[in-house]
C-alpha atoms as a PDB file:
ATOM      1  CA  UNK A   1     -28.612  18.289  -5.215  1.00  0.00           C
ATOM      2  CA  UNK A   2     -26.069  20.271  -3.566  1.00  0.00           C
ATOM      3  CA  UNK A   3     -22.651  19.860  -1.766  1.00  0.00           C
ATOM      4  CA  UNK A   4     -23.438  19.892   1.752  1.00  0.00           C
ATOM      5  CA  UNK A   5     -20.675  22.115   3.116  1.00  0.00           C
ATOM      6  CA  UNK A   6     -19.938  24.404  -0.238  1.00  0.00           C
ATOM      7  CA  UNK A   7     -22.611  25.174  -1.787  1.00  0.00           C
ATOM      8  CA  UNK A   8     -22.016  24.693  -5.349  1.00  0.00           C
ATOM      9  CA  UNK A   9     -23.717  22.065  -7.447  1.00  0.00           C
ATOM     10  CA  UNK A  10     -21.899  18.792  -8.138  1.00  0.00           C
ATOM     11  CA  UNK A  11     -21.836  19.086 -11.748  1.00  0.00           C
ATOM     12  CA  UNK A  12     -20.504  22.703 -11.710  1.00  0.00           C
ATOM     13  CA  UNK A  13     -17.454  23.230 -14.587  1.00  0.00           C
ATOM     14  CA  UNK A  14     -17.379  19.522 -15.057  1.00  0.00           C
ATOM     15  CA  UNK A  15     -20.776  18.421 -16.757  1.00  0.00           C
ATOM     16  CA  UNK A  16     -21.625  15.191 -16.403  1.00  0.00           C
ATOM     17  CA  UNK A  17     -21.697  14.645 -20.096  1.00  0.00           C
ATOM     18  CA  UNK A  18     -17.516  15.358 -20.097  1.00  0.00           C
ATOM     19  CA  UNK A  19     -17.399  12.250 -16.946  1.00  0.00           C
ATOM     20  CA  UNK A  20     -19.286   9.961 -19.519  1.00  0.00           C
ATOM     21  CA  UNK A  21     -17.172   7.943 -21.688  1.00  0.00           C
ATOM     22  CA  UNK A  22     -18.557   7.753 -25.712  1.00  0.00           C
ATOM     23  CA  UNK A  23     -18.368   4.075 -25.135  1.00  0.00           C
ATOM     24  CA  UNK A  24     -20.829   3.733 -21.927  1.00  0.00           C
ATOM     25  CA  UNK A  25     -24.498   4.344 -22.343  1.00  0.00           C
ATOM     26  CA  UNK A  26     -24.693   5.804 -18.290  1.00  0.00           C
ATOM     27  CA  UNK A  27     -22.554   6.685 -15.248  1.00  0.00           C
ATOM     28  CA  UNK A  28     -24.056   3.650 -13.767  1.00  0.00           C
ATOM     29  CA  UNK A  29     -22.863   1.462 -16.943  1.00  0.00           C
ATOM     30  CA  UNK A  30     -19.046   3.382 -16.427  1.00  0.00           C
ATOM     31  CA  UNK A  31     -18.917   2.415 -12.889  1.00  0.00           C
ATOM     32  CA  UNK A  32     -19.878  -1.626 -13.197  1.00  0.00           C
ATOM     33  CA  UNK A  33     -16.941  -1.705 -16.017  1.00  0.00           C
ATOM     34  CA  UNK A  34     -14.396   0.469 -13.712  1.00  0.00           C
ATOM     35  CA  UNK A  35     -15.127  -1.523 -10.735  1.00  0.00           C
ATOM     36  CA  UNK A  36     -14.917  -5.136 -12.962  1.00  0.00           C
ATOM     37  CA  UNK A  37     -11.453  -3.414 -14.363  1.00  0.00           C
ATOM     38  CA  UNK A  38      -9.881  -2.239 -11.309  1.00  0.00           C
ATOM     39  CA  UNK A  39     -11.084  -6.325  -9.542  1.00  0.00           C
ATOM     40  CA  UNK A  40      -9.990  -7.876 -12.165  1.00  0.00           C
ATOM     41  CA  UNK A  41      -6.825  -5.954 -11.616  1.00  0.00           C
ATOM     42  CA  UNK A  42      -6.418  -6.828  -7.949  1.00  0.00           C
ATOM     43  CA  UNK A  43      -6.770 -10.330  -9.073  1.00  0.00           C
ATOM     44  CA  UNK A  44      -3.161 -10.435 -11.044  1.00  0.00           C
ATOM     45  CA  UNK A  45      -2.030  -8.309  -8.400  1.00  0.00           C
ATOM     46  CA  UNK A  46      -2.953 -11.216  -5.781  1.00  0.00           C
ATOM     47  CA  UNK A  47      -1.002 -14.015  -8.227  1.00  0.00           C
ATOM     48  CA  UNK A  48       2.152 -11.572  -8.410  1.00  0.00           C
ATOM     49  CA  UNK A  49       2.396 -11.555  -4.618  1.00  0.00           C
ATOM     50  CA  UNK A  50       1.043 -14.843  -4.024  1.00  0.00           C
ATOM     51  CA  UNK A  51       4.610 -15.944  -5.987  1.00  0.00           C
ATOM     52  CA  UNK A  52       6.363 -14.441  -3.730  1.00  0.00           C
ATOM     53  CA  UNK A  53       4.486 -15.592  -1.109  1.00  0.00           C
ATOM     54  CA  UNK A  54       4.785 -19.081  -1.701  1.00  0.00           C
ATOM     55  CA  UNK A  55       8.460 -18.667  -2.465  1.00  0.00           C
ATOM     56  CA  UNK A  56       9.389 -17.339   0.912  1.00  0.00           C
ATOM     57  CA  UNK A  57       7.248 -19.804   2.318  1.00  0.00           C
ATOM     58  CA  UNK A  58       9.319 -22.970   0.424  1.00  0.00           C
ATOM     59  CA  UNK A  59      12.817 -21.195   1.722  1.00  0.00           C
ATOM     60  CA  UNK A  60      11.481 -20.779   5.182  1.00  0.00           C
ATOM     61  CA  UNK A  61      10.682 -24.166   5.879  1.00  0.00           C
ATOM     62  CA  UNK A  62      13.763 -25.137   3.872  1.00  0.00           C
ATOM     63  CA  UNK A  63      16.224 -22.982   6.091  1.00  0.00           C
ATOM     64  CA  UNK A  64      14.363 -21.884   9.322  1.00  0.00           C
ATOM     65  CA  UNK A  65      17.534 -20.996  10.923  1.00  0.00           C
ATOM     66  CA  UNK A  66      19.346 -18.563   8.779  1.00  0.00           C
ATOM     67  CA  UNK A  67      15.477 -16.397   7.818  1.00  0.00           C
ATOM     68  CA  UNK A  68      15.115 -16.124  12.012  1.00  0.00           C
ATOM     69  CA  UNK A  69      18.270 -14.955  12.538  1.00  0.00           C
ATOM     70  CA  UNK A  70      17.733 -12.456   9.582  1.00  0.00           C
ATOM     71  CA  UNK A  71      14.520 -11.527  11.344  1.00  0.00           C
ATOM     72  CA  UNK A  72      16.239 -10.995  14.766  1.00  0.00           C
ATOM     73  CA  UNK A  73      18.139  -7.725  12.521  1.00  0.00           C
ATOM     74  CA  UNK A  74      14.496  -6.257  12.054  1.00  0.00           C
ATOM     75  CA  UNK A  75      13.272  -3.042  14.199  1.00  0.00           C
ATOM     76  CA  UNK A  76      10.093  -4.746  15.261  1.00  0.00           C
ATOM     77  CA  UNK A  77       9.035  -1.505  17.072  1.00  0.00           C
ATOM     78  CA  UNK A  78       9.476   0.518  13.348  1.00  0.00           C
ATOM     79  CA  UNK A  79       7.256  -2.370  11.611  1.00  0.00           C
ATOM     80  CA  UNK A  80       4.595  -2.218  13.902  1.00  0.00           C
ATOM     81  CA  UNK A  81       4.729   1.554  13.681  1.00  0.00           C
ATOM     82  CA  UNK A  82       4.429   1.449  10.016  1.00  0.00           C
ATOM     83  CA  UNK A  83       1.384  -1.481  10.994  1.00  0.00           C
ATOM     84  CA  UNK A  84      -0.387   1.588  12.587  1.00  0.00           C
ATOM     85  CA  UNK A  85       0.088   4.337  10.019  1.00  0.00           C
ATOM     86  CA  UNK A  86      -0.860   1.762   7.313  1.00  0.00           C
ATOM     87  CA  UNK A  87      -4.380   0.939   8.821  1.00  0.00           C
ATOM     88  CA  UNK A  88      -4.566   4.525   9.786  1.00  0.00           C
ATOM     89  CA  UNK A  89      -4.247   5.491   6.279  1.00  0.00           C
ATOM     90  CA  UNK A  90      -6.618   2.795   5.730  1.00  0.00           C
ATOM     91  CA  UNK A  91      -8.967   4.112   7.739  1.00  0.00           C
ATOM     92  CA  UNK A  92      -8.628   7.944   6.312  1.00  0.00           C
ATOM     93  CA  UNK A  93      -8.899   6.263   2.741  1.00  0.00           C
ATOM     94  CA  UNK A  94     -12.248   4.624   3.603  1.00  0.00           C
ATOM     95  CA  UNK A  95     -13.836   8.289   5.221  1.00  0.00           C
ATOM     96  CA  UNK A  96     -12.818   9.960   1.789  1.00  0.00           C
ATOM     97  CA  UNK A  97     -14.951   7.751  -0.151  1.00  0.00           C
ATOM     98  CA  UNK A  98     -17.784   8.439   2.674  1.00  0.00           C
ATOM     99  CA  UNK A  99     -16.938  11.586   2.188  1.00  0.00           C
ATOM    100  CA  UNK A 100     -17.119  11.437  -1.602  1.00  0.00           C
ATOM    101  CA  UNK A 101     -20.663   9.673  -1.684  1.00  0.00           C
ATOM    102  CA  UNK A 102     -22.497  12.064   1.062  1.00  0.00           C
ATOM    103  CA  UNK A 103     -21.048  15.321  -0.471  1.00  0.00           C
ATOM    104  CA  UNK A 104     -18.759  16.606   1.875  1.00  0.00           C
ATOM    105  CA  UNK A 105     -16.129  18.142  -0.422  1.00  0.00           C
ATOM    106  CA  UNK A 106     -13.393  19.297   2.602  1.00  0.00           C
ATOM    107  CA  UNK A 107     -13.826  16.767   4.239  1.00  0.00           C
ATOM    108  CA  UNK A 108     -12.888  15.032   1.420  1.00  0.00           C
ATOM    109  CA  UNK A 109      -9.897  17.066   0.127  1.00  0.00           C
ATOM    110  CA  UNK A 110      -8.596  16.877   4.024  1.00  0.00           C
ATOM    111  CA  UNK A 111      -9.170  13.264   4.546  1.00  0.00           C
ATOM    112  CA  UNK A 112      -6.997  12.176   0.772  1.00  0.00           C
ATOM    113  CA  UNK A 113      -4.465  14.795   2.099  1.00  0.00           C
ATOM    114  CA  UNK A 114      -4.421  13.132   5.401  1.00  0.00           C
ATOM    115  CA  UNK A 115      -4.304   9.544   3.392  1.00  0.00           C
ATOM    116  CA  UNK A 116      -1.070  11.010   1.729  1.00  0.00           C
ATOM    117  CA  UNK A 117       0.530  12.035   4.905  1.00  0.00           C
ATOM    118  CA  UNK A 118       0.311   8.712   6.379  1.00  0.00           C
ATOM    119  CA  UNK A 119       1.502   7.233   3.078  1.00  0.00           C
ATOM    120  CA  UNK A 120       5.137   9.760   3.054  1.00  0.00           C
ATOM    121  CA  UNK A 121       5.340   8.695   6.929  1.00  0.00           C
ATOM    122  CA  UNK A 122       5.334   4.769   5.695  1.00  0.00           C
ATOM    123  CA  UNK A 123       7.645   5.544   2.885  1.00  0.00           C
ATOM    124  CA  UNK A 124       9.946   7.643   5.328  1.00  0.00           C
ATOM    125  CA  UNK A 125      10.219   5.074   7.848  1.00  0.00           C
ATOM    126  CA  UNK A 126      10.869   2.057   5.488  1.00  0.00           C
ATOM    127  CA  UNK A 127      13.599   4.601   3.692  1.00  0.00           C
ATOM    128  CA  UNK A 128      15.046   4.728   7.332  1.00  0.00           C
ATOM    129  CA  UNK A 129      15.300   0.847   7.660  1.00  0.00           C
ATOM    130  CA  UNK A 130      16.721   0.077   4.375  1.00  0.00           C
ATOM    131  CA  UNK A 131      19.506   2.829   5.302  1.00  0.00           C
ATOM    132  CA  UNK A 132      20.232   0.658   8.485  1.00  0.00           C
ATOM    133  CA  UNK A 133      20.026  -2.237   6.202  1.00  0.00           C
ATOM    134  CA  UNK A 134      23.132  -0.918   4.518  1.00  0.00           C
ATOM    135  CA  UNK A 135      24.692   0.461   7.154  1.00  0.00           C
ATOM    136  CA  UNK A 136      25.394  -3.158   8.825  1.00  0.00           C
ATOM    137  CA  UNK A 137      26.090  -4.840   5.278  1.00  0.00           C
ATOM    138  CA  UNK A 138      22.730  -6.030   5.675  1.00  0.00           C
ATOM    139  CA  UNK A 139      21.707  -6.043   1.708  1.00  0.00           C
ATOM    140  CA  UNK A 140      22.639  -9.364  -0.607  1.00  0.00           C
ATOM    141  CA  UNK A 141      25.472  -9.234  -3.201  1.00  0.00           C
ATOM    142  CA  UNK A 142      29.396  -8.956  -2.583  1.00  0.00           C
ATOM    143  CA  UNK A 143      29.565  -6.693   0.634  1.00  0.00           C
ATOM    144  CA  UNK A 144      26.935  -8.812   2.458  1.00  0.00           C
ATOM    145  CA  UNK A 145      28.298  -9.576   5.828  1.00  0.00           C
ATOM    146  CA  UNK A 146      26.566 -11.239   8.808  1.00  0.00           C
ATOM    147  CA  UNK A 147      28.598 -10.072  11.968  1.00  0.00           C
ATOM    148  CA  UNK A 148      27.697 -12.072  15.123  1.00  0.00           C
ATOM    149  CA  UNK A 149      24.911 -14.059  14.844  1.00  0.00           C
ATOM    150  CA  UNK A 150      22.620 -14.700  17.282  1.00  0.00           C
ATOM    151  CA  UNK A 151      21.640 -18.225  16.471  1.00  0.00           C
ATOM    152  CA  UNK A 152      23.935 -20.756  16.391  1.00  0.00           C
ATOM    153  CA  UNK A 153      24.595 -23.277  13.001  1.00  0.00           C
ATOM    154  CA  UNK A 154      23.460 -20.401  10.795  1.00  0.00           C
ATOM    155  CA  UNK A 155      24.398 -20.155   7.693  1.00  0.00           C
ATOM    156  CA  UNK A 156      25.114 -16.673   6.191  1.00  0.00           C
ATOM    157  CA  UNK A 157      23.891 -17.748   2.471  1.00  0.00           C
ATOM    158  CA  UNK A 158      20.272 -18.976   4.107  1.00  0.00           C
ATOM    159  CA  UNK A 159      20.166 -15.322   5.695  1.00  0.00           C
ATOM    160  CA  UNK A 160      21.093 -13.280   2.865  1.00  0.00           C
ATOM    161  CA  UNK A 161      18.613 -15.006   1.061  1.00  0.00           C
ATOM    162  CA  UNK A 162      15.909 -14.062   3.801  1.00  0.00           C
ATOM    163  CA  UNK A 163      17.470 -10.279   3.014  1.00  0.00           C
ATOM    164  CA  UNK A 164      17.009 -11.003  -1.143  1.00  0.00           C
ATOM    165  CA  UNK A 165      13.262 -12.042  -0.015  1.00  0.00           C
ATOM    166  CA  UNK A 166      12.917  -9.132   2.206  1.00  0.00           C
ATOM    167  CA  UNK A 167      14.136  -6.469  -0.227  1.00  0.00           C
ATOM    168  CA  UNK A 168      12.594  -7.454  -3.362  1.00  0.00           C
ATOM    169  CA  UNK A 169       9.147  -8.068  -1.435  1.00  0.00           C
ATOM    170  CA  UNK A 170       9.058  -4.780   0.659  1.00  0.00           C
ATOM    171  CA  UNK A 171      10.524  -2.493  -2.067  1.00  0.00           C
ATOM    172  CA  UNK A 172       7.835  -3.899  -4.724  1.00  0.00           C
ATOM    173  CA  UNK A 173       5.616  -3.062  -1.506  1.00  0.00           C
ATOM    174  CA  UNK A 174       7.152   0.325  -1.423  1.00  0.00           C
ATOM    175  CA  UNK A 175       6.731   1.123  -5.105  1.00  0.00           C
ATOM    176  CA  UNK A 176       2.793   0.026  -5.248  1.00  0.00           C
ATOM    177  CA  UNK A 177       2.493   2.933  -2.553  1.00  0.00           C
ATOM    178  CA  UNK A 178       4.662   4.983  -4.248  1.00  0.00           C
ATOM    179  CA  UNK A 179       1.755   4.843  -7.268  1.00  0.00           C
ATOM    180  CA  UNK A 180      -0.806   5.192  -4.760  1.00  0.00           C
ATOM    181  CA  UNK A 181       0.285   8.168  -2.938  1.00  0.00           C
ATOM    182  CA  UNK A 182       0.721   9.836  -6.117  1.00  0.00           C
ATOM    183  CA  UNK A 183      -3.211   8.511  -7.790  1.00  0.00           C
ATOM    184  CA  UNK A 184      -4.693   9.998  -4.211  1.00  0.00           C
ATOM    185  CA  UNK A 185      -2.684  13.207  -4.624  1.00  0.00           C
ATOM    186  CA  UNK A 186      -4.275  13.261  -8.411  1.00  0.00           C
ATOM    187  CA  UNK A 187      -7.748  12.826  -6.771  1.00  0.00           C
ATOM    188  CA  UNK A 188      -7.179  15.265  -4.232  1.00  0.00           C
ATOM    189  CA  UNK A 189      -6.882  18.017  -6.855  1.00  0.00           C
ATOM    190  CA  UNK A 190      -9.809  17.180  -8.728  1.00  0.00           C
ATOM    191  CA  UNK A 191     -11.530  16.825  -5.288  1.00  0.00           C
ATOM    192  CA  UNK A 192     -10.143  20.663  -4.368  1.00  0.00           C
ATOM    193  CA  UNK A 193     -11.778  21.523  -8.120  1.00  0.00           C
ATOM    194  CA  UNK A 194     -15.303  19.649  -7.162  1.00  0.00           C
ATOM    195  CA  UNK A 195     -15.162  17.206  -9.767  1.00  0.00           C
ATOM    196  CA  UNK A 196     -16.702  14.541  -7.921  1.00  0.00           C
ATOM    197  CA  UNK A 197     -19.973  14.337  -6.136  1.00  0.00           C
ATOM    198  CA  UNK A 198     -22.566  12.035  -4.907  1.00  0.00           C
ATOM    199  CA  UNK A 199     -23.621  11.011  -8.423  1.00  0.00           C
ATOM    200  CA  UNK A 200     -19.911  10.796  -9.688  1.00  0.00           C
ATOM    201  CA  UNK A 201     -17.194   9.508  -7.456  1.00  0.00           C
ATOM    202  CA  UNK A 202     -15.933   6.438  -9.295  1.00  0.00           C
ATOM    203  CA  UNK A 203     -12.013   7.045  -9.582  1.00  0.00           C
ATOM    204  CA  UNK A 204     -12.402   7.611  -5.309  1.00  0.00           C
ATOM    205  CA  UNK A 205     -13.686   4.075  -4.914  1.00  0.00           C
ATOM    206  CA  UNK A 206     -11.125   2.614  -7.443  1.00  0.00           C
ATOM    207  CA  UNK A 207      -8.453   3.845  -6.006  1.00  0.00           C
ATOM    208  CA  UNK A 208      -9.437   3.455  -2.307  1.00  0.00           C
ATOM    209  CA  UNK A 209      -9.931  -0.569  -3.314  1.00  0.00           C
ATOM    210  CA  UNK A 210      -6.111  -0.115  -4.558  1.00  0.00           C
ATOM    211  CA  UNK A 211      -5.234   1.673  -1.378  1.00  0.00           C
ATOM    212  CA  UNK A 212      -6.527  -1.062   0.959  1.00  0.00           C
ATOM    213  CA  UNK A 213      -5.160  -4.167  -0.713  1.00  0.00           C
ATOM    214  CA  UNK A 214      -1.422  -2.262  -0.803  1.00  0.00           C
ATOM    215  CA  UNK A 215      -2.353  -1.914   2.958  1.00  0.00           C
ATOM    216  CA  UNK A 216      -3.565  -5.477   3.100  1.00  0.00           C
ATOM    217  CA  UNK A 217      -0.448  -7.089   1.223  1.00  0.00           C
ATOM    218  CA  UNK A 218       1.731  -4.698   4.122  1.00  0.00           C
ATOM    219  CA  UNK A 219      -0.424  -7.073   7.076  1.00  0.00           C
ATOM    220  CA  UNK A 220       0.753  -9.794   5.847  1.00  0.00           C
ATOM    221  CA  UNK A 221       4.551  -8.898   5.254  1.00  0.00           C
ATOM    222  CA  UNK A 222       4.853  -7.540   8.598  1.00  0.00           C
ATOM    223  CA  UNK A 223       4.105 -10.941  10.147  1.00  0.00           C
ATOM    224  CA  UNK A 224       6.273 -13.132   7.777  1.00  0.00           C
ATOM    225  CA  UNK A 225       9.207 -11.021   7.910  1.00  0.00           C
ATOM    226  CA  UNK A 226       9.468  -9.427  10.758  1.00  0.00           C
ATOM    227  CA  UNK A 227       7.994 -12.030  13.537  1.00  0.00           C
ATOM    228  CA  UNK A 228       9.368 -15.328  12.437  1.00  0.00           C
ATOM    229  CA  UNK A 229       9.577 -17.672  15.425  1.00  0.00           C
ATOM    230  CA  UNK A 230      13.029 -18.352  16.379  1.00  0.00           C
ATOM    231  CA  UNK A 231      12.292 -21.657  17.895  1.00  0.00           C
ATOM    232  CA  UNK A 232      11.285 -23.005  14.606  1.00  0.00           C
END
């Protein structure tokens, strides 16, 4: 079998016997324990945020006041942008491994590259909010400082805590696509060298699954942070 669009065998200067581990008996046998790893992976991945989760959650029953009024200091527009570019990326992700299965090597290579893009754009803007973050004394520890708050009976404490929530959840956020931009830009120059084919495109699908659940932790961030009801 050939690449559709390139014309060079999958297997050329990477034979299959160098994608085998000595350990696995088939391709087939490498992918079930990949996949099994990378699930089993996403598993401790959902208790780490799941802590967090349920932290925020206790502290924003416990002081509804002081985490909407740190809410009201979120750019709701520059969330929801970063919303869109996320599933976007999401999207591109999901084509590369399409693309990976059926052959298509470009459109491959173009769709991870596009799938980094939208990645640097998320980073970008979230760099741009934590800068306005600081700007207004914004970020917990000695020079926090809320200047006129919109809610009345607020207590500062309550809404720098929402801001030591905000930070340590996002940024941890930040840093997991940090890691994935760079494991896509990895795959996208083994793509560009036609490593992977129809009959080997494992690390694609591993790291797409770790791709969409950093996108799916984002969907539920967004929400909790930056659309808490005020009337609450």
């Amino acid at each position: 079998m050939e690449w559709t669009d390139v014309g060079v065998r999958p297997t050329e200067g990477f034979a299959m016997s160098s994608l085998l581990a000595h350990h696995f008996d088939d391709l087939e046998q490498q992918y079930d324990a990949a996949s099994l790893g990378m699930w089993t992976f996403l598993v401790t991945e959902v208790l780490f945020f799941g802590g967090l989760f349920t932290g925020y959650a206790v502290y924003r029953f416990a002081y509804p006041l002081g985490f909407a009024e740190g809410s009201l200091h979120l750019d709701v527009a520059l969330g929801t942008v970063n919303t869109t570019v996320l599933l976007l990326s999401s999207l591109t992700m999901a084509l590369a491994v399409h693309g990976a299965q059926t052959g298509h090597r470009r459109a491959l290579v173009g769709l991870l590259t596009a799938t980094i893009l939208l990645g640097c754009v998320f980073l970008a803007i979230k760099l741009f909010e934590y800068h306005d973050k600081f700007e207004h004394h914004l970020v917990p520890g000695h020079a926090f400082m809320l200047d006129h708050p919109e809610l009345k009976g607020v207590d500062p404490r309550h809404v720098e805590l929402y801001y030591l929530f905000y930070f340590v959840m996002t940024s941890l956020h930040a840093l997991h696509m940090v890691i994935g931009v760079v494991a896509v830009g990895i795959l996208t120059v083994f793509s560009a060298q036609g490593r992977y084919s129809p009959q080997y495109h494992t690390p694609i699908e591993m790291i797409g699954l770790y791709w969409h659940f950093v996108d799916i932790v984002w969907v539920f961030l967004f929400p909790l942070l930056y659309l808490i009801d005020v009337q609450t």
